[in-house]
Protein backbone atom coordinates (compact mmCIF):
# COMPACT_ATOMS: atom_id res chain seq x y z
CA UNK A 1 108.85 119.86 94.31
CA UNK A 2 106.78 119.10 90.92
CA UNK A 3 104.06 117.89 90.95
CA UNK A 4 101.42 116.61 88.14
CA UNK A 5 98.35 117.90 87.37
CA UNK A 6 95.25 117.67 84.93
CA UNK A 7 93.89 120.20 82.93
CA UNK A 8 90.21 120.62 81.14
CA UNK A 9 88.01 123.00 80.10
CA UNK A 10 84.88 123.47 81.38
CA UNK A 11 81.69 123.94 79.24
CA UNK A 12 82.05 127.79 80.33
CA UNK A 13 85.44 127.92 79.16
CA UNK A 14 87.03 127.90 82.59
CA UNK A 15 90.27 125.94 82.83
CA UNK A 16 89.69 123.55 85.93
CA UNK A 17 93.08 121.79 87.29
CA UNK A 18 93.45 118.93 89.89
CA UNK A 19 96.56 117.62 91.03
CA UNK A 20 95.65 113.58 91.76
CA UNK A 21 98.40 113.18 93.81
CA UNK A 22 97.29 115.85 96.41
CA UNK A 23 93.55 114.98 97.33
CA UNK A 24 91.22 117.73 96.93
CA UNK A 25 93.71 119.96 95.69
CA UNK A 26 92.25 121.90 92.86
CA UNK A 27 92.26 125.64 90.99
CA UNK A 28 90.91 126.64 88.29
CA UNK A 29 91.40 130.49 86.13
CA UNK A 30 89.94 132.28 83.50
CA UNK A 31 93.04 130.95 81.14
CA UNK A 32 95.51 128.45 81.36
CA UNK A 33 97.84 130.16 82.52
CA UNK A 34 95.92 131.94 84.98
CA UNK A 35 94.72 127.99 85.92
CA UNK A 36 98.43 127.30 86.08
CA UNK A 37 99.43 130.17 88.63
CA UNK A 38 96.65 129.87 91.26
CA UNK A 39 97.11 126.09 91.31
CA UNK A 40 101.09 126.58 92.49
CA UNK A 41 99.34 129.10 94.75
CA UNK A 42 96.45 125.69 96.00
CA UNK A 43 99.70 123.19 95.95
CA UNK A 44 101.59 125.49 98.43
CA UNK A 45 98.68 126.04 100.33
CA UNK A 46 98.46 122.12 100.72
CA UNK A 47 101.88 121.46 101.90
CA UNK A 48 102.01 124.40 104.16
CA UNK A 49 98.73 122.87 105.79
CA UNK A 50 99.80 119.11 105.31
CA UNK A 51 103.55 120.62 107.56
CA UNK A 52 101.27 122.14 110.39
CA UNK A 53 99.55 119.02 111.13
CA UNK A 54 103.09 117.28 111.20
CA UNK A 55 101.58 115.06 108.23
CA UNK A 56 103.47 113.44 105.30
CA UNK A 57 103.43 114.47 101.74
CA UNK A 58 101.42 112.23 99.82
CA UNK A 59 103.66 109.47 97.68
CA UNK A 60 103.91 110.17 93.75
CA UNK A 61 100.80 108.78 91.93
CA UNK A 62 102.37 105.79 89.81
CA UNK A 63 101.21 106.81 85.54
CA UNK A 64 101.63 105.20 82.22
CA UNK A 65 100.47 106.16 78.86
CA UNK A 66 98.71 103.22 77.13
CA UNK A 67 98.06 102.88 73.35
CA UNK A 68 95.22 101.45 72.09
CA UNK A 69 94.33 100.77 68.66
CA UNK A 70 90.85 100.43 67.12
């Protein structure tokens, strides 16, 4: 499964990452990458959790890039 997620650095230089469509799923590492692994490590968590309790994955969360111009 893939899954998006968001990415930004904290004022102490700590990459923080959500993933919207997953509610309260979130990581966060020293370095990206770091960010990147322990949030596969939060989204697997989730689902294995979510299967447990017999509930439903979450639907995709619907996103569009829009321009605008100043």
């Amino acid at each position: 499964m893939k899954f998006r997620v968001t990415i930004q650095q904290d004022e102490d230089g700590i990459f923080v990452v959500e993933v919207p469509a997953l509610p309260g799923c979130l990581s966060q590492g020293r370095t990206r990458s770091e960010a990147i692994e322990n949030i596969r490590e939060a989204i697997a968590a989730y689902l294995e959790s979510l299967d447990a309790h017999s509930d439903a994955v979450p639907p995709p969360i619907s996103e569009e890039i829009v321009e605008v111009i100043l």
